[in-house]
PDB file of N, CA and C in Angstrom:
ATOM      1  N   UNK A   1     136.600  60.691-216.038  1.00  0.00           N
ATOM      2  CA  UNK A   1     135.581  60.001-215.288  1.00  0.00           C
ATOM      3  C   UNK A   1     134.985  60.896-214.201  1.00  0.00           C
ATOM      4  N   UNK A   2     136.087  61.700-213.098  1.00  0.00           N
ATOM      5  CA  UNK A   2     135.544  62.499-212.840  1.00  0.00           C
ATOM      6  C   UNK A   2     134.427  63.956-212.939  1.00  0.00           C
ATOM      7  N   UNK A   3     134.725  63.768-214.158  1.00  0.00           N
ATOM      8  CA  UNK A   3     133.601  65.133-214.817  1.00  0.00           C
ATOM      9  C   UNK A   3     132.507  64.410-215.262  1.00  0.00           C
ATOM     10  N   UNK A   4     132.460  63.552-215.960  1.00  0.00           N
ATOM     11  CA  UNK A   4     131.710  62.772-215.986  1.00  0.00           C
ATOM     12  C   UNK A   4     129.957  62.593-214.589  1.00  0.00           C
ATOM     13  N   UNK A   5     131.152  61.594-213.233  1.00  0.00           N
ATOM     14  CA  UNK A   5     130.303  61.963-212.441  1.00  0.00           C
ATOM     15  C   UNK A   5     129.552  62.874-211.640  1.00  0.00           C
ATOM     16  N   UNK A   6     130.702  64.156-212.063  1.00  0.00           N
ATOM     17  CA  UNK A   6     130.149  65.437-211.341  1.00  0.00           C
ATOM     18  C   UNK A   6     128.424  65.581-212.025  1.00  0.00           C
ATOM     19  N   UNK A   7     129.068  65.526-213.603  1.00  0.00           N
ATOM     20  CA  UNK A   7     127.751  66.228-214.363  1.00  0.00           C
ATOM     21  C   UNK A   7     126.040  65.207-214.301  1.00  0.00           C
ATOM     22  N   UNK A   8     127.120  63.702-213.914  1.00  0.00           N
ATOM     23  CA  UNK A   8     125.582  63.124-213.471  1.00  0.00           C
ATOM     24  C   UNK A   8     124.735  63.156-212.066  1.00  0.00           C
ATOM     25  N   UNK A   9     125.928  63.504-211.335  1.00  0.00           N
ATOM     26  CA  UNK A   9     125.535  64.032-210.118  1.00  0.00           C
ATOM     27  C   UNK A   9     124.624  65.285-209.909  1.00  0.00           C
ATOM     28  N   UNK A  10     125.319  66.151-210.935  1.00  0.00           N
ATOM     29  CA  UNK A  10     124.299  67.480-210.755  1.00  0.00           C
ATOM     30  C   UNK A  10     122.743  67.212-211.328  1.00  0.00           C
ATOM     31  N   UNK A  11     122.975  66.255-212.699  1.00  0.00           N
ATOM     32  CA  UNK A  11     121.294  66.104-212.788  1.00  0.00           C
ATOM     33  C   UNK A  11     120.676  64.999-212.381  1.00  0.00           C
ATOM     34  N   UNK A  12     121.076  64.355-211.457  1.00  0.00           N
ATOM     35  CA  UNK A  12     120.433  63.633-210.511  1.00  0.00           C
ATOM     36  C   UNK A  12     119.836  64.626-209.586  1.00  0.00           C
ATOM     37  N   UNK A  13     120.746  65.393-209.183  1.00  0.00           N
ATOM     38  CA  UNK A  13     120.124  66.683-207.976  1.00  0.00           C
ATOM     39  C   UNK A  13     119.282  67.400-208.349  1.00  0.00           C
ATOM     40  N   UNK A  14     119.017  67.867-209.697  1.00  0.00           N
ATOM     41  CA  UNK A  14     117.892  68.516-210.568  1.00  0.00           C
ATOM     42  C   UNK A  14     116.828  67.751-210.517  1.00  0.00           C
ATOM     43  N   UNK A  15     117.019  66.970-211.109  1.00  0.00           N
ATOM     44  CA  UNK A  15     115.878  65.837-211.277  1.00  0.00           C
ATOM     45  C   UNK A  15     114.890  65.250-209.595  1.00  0.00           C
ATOM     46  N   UNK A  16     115.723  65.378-208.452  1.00  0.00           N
ATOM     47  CA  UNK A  16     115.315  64.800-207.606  1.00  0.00           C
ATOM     48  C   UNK A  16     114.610  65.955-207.121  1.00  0.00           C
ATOM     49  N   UNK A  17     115.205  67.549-206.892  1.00  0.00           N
ATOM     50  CA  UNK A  17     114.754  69.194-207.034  1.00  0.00           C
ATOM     51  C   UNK A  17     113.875  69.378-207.333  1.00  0.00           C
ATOM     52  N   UNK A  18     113.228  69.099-209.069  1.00  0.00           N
ATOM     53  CA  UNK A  18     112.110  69.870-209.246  1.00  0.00           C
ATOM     54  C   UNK A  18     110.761  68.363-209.733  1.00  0.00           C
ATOM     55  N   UNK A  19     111.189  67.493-208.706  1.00  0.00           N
ATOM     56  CA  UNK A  19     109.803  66.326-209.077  1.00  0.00           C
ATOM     57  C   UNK A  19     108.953  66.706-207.989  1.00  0.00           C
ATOM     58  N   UNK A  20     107.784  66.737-209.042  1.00  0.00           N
ATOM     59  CA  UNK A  20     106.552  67.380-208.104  1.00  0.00           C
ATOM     60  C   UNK A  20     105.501  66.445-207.127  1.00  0.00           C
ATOM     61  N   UNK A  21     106.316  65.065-207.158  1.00  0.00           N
ATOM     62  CA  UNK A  21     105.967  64.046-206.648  1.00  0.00           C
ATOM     63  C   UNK A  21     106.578  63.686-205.250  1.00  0.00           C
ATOM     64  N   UNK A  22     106.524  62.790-205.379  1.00  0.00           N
ATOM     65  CA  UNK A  22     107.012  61.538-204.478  1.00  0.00           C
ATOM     66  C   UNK A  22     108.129  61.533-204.402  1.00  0.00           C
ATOM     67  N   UNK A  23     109.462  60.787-203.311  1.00  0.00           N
ATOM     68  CA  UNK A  23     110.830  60.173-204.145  1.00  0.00           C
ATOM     69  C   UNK A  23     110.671  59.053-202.537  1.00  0.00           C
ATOM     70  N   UNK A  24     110.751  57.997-203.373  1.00  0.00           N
ATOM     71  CA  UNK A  24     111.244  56.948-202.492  1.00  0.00           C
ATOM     72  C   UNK A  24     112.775  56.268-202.223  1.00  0.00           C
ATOM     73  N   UNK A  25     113.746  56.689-201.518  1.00  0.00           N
ATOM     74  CA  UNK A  25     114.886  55.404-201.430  1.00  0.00           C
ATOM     75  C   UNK A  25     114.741  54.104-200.536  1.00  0.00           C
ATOM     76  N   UNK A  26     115.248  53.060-201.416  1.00  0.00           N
ATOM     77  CA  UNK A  26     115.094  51.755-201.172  1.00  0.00           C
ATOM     78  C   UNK A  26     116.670  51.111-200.828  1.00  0.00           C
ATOM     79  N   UNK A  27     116.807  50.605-199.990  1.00  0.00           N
ATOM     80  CA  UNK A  27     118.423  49.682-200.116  1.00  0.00           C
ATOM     81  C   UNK A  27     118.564  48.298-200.614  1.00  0.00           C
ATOM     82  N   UNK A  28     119.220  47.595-200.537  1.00  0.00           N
ATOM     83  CA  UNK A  28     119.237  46.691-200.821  1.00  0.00           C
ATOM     84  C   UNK A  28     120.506  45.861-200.770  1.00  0.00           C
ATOM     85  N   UNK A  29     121.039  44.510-200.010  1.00  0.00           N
ATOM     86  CA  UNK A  29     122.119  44.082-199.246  1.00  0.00           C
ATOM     87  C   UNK A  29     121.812  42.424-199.807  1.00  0.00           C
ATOM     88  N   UNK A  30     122.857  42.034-200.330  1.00  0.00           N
ATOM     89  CA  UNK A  30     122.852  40.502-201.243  1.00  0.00           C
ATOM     90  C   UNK A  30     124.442  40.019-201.199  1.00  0.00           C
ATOM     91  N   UNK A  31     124.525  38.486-201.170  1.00  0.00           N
ATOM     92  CA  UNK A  31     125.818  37.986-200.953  1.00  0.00           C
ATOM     93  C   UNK A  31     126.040  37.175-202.492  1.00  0.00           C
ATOM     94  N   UNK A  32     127.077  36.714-202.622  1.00  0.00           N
ATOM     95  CA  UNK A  32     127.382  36.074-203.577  1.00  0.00           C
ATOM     96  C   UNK A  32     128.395  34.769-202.607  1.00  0.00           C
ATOM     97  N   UNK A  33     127.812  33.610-202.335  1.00  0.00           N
ATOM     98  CA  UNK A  33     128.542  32.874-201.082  1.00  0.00           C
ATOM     99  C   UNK A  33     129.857  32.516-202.582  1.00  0.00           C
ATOM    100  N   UNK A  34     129.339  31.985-203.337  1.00  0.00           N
ATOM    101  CA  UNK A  34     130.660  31.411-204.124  1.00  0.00           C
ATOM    102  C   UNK A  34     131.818  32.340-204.407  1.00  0.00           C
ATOM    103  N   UNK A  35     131.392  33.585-204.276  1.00  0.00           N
ATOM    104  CA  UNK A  35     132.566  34.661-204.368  1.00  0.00           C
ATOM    105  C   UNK A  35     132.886  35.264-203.246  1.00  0.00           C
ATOM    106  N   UNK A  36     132.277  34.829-202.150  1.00  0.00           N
ATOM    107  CA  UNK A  36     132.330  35.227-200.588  1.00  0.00           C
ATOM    108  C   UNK A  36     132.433  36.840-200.608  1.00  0.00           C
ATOM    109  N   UNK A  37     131.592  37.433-201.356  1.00  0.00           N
ATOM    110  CA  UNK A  37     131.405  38.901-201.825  1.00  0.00           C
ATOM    111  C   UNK A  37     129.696  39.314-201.218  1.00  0.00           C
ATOM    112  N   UNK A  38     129.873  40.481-200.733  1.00  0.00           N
ATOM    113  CA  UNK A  38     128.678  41.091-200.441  1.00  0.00           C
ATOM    114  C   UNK A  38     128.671  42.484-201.390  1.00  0.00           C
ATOM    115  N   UNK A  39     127.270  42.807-201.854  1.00  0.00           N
ATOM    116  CA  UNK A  39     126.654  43.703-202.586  1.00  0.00           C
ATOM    117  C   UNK A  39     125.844  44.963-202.065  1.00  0.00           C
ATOM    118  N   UNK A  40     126.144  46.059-202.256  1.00  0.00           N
ATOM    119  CA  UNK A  40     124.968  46.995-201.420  1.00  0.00           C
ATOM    120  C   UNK A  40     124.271  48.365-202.328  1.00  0.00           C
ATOM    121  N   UNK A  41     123.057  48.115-202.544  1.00  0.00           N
ATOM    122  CA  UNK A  41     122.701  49.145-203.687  1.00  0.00           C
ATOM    123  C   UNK A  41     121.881  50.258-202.838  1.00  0.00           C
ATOM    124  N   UNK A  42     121.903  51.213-203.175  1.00  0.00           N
ATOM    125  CA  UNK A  42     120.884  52.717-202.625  1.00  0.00           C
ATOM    126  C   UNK A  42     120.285  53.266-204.086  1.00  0.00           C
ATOM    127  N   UNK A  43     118.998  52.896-204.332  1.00  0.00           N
ATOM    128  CA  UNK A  43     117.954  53.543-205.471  1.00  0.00           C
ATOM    129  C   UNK A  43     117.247  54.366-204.796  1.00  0.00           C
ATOM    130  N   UNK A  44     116.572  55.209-205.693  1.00  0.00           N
ATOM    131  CA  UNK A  44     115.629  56.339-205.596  1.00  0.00           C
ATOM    132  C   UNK A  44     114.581  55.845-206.896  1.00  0.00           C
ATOM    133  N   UNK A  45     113.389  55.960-206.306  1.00  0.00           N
ATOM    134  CA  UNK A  45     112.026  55.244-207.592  1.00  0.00           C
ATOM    135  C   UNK A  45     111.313  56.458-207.325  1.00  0.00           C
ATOM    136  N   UNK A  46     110.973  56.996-208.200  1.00  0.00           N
ATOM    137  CA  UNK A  46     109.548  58.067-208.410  1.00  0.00           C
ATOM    138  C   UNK A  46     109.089  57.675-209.604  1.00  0.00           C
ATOM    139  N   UNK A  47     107.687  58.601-210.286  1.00  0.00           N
ATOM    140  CA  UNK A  47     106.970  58.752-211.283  1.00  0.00           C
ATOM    141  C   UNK A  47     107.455  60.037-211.603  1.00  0.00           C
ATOM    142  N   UNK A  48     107.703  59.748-213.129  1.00  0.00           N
ATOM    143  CA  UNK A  48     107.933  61.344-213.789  1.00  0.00           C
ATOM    144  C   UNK A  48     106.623  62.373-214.572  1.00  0.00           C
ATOM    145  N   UNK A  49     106.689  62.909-215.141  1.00  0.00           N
ATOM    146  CA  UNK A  49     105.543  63.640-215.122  1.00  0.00           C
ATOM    147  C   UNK A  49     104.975  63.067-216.516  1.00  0.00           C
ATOM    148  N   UNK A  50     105.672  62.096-216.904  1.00  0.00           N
ATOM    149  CA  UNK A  50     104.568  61.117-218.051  1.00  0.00           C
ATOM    150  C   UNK A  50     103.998  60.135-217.051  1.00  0.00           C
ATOM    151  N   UNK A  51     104.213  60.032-216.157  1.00  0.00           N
ATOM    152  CA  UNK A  51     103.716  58.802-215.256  1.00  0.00           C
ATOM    153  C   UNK A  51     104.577  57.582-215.572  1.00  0.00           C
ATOM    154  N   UNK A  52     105.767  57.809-215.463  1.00  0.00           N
ATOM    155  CA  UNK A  52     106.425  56.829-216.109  1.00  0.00           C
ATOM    156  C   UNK A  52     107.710  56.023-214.953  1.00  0.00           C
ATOM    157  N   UNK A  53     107.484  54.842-214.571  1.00  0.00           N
ATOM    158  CA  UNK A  53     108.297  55.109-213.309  1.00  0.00           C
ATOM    159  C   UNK A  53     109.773  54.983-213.651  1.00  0.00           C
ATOM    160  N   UNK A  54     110.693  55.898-212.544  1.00  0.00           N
ATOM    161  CA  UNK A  54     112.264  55.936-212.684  1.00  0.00           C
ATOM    162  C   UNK A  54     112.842  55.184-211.584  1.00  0.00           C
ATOM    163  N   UNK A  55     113.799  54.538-211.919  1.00  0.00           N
ATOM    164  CA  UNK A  55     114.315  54.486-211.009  1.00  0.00           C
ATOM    165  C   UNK A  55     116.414  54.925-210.756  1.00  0.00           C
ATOM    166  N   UNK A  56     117.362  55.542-210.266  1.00  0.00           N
ATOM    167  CA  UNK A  56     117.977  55.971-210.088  1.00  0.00           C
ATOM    168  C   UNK A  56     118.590  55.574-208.922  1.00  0.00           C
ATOM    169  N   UNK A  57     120.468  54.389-209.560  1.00  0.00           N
ATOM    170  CA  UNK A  57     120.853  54.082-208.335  1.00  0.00           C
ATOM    171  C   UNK A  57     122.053  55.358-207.837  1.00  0.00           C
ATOM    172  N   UNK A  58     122.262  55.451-206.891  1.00  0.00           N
ATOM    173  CA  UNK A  58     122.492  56.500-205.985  1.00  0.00           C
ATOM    174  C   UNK A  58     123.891  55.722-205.621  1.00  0.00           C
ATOM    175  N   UNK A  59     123.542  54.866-204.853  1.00  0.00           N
ATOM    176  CA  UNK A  59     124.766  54.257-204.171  1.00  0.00           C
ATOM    177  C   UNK A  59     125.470  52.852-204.843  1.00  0.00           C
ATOM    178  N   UNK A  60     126.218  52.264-205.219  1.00  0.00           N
ATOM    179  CA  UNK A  60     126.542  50.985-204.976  1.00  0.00           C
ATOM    180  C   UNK A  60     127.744  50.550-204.759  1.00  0.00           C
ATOM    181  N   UNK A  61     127.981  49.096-203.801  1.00  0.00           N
ATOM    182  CA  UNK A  61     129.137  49.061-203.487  1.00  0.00           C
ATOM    183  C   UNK A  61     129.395  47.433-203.012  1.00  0.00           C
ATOM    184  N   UNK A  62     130.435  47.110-203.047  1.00  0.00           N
ATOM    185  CA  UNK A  62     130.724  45.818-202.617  1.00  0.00           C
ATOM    186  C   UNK A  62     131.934  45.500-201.900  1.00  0.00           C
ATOM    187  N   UNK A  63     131.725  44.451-200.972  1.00  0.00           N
ATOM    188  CA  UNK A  63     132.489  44.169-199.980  1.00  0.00           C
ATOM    189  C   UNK A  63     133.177  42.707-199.593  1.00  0.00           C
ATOM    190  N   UNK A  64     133.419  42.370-198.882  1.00  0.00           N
ATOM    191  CA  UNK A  64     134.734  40.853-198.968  1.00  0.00           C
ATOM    192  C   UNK A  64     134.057  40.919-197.603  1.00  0.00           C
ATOM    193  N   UNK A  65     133.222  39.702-197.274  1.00  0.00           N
ATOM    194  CA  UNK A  65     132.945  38.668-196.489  1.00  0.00           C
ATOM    195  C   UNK A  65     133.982  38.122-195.512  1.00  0.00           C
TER     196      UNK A  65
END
């Protein structure tokens, strides 16, 4: 699993490297009351060079209320 995330890590870093665009990160923070659980996401949205939009979550994580 670990190699795994290394190798998606590295082309996330490529990918974010050579876009000749834009890169937006967005967060995003949501509860689940019936599971008394909180949610927390970190994306990255650009256009790729088809004009095609991406989006790429970065972070996610959850927590006990």
């Amino acid at each position: 699993m670990l190699g795994i995330y290394e190798h998606e890590k590295q082309v996330v870093i490529k990918l974010i490297d050579t876009n000749k665009g834009r890169i937006v990160i967005t967060s995003d923070i949501w509860t689940a009351s019936n599971q008394k659980k909180g949610y927390m996401s970190i994306i990255t949205h650009y256009i790729d060079d088809n004009w095609t939009l991406q989006n790429i979550i970065l972070r996610y994580n959850f927590f006990n209320l």
